[in-house]
C-alpha atoms as a PDB file:
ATOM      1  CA  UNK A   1      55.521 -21.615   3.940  1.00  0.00           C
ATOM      2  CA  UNK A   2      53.023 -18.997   5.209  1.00  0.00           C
ATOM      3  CA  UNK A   3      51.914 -16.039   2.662  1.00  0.00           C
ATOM      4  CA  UNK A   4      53.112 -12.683   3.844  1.00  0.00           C
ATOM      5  CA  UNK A   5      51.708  -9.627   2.660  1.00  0.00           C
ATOM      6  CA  UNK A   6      54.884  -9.009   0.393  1.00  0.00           C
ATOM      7  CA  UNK A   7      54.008 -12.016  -1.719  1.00  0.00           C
ATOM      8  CA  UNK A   8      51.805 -10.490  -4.056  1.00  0.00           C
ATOM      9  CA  UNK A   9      50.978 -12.424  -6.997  1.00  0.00           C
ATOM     10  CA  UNK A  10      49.425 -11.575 -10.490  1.00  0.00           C
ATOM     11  CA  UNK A  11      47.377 -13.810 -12.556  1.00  0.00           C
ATOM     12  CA  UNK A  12      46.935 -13.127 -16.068  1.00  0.00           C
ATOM     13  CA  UNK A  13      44.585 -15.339 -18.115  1.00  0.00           C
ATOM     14  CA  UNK A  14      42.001 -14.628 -20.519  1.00  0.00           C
ATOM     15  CA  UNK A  15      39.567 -16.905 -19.085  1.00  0.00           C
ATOM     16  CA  UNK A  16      37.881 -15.432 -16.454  1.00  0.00           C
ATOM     17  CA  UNK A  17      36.613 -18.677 -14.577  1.00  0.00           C
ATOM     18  CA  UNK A  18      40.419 -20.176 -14.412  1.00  0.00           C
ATOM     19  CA  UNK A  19      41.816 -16.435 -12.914  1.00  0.00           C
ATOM     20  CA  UNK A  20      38.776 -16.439 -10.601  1.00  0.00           C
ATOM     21  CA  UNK A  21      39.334 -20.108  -9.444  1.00  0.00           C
ATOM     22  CA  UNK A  22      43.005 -19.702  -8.724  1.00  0.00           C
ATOM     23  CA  UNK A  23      42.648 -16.285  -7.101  1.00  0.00           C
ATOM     24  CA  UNK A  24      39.927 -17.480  -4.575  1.00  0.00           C
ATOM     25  CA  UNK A  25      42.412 -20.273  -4.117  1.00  0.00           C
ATOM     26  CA  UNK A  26      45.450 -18.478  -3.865  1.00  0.00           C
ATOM     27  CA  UNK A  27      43.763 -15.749  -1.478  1.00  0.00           C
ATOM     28  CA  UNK A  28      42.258 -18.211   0.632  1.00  0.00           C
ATOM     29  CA  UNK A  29      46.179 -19.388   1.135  1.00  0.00           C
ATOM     30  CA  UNK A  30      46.906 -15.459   2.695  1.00  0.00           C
ATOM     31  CA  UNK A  31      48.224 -14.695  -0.550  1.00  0.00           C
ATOM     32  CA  UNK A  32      47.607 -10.722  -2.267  1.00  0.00           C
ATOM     33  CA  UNK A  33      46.131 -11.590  -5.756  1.00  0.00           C
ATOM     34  CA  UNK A  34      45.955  -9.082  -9.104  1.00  0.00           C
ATOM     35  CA  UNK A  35      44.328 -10.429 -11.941  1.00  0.00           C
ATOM     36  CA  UNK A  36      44.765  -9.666 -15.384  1.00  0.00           C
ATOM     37  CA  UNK A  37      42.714 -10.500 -18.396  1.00  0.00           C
ATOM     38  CA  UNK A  38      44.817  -9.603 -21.167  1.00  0.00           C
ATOM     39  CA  UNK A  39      49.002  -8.727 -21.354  1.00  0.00           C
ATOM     40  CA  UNK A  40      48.980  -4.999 -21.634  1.00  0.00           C
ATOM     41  CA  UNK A  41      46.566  -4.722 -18.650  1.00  0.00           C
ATOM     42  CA  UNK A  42      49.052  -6.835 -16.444  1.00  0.00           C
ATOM     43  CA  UNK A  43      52.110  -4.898 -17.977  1.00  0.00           C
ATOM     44  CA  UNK A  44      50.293  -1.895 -15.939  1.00  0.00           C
ATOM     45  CA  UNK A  45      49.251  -3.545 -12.865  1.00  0.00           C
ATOM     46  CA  UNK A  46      53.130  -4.269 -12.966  1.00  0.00           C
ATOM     47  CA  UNK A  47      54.056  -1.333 -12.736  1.00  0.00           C
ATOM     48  CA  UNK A  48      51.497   0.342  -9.930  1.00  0.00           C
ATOM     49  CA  UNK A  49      51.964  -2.602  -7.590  1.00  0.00           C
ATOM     50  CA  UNK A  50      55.556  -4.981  -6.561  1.00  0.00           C
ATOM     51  CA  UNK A  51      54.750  -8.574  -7.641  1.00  0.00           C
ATOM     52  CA  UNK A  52      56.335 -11.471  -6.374  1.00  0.00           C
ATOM     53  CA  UNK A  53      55.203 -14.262  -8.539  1.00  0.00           C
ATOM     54  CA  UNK A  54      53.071 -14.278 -12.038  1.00  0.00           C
ATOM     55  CA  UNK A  55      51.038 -17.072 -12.767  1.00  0.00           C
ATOM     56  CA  UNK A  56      50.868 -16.674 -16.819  1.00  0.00           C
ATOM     57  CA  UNK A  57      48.581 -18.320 -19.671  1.00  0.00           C
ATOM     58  CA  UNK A  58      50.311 -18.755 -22.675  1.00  0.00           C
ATOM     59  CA  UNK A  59      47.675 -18.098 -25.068  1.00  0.00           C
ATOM     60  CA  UNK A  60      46.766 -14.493 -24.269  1.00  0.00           C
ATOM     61  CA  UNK A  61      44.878 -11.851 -26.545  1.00  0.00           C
ATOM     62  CA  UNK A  62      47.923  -9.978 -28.554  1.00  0.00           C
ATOM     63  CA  UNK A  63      50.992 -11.783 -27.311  1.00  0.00           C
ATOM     64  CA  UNK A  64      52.167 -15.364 -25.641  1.00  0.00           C
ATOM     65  CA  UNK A  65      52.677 -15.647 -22.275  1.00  0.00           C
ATOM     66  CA  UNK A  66      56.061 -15.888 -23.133  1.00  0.00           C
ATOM     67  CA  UNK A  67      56.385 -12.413 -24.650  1.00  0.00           C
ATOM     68  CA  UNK A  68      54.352 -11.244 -22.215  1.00  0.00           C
ATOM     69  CA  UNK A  69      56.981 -12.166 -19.460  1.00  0.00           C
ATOM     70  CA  UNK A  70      59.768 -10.951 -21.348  1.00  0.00           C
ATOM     71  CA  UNK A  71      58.169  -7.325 -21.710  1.00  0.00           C
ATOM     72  CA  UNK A  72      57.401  -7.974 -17.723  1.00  0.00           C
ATOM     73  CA  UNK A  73      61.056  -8.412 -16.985  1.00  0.00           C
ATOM     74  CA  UNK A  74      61.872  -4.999 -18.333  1.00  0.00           C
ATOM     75  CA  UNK A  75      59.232  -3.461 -16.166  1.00  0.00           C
ATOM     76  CA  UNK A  76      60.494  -5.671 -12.917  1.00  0.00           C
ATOM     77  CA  UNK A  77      64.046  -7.658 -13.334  1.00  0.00           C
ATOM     78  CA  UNK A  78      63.680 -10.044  -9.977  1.00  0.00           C
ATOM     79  CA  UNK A  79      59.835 -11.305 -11.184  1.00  0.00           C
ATOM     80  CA  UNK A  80      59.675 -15.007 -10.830  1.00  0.00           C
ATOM     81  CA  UNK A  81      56.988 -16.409 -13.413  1.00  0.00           C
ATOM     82  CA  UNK A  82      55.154 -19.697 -13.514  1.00  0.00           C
ATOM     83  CA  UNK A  83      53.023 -20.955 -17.212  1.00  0.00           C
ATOM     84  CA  UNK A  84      50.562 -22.298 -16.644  1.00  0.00           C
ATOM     85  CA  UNK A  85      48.901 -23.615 -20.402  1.00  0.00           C
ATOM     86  CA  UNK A  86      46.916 -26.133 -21.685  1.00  0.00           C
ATOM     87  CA  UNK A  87      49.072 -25.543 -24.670  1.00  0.00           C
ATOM     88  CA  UNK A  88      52.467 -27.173 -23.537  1.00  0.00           C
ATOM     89  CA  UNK A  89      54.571 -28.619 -25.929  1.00  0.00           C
ATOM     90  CA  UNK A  90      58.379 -29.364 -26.266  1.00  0.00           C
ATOM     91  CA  UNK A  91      58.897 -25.913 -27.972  1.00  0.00           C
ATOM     92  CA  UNK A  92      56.759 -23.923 -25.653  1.00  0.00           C
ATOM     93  CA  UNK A  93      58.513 -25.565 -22.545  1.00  0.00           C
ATOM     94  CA  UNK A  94      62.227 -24.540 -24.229  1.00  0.00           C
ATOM     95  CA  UNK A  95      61.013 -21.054 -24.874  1.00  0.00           C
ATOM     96  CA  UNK A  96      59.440 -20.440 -21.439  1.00  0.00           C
ATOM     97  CA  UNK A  97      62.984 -21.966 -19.511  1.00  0.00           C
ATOM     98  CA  UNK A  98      65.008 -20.121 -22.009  1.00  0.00           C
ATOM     99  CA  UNK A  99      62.495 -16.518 -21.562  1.00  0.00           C
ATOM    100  CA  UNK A 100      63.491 -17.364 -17.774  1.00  0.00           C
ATOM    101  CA  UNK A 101      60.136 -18.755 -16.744  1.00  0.00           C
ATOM    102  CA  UNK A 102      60.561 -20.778 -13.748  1.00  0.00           C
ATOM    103  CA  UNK A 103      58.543 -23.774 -14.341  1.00  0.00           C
ATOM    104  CA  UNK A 104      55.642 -24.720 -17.163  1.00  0.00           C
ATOM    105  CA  UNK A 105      52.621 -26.332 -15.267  1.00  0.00           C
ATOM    106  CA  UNK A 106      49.915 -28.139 -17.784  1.00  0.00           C
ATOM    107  CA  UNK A 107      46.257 -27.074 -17.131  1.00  0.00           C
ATOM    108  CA  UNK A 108      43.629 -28.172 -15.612  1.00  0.00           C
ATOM    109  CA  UNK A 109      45.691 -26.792 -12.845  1.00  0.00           C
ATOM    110  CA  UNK A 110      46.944 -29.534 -10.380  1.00  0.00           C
ATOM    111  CA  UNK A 111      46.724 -27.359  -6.732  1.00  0.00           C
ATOM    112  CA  UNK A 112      48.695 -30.250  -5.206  1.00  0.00           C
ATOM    113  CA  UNK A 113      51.263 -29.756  -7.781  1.00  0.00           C
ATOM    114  CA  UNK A 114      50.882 -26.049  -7.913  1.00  0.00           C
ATOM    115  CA  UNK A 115      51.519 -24.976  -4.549  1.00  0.00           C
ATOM    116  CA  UNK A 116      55.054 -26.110  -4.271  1.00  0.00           C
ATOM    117  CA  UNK A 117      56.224 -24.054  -7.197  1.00  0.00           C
ATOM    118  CA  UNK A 118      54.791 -21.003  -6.040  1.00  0.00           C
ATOM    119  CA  UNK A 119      56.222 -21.698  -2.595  1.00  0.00           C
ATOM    120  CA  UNK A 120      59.746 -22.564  -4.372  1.00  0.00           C
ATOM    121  CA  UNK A 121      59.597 -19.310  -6.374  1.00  0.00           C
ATOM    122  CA  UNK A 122      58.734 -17.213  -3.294  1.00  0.00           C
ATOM    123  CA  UNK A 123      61.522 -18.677  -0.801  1.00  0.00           C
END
């Protein structure tokens, strides 16, 4: 599927290197790419600009990813969300599903892997 310029996407991770890496990534693919570094920074970028598709760490400075997308889905009902952690275990997969997270996706991000999801969310 090609990007359009309605599927705007929001990255929020604390490390700079992975949000830089997927945005130039994502970007490259015709996607529109916010970045956030830390939850209450995305929660406003949320709510100046219509996102698509967020692309969340779990571990983030002052809340989970989780928690993060829950507070999101206040701001924005229809927001599809992806997690993408290094942190994934049996109980952070079950809250993420159960938060309505689309999919958890282990890092080091697999782009292979990746790409579909986001394409499945968007569609």
């Amino acid at each position: 599927m090609a990007a359009t310029n309605d599927n705007r996407l929001l990255i929020v991770d604390d490390d700079k290197d992975t949000c830089a890496n997927l945005s130039d990534i994502l970007t490259d693919c015709g996607y529109t790419v916010d970045v956030a570094y830390r939850g209450w920074d995305a929660l406003d970028l949320l709510r100046n600009h219509r996102h698509r598709l967020a692309l969340l760490d779990y571990r983030l400075p002052g809340m989970t990813g989780v928690e993060l997308f829950t507070r999101m889905r206040q701001v924005h009902g229809s927001l599809e969300a992806l997690l993408v952690t290094g942190y994934a275990s049996n109980e952070t997969t079950r809250d993420a599903l159960a938060a309505g997270v689309r999919h958890v996706v282990d890092k080091p991000v697999n782009m292979p892997q990746l790409m579909p999801l986001i394409e499945q969310a968007l569609a």
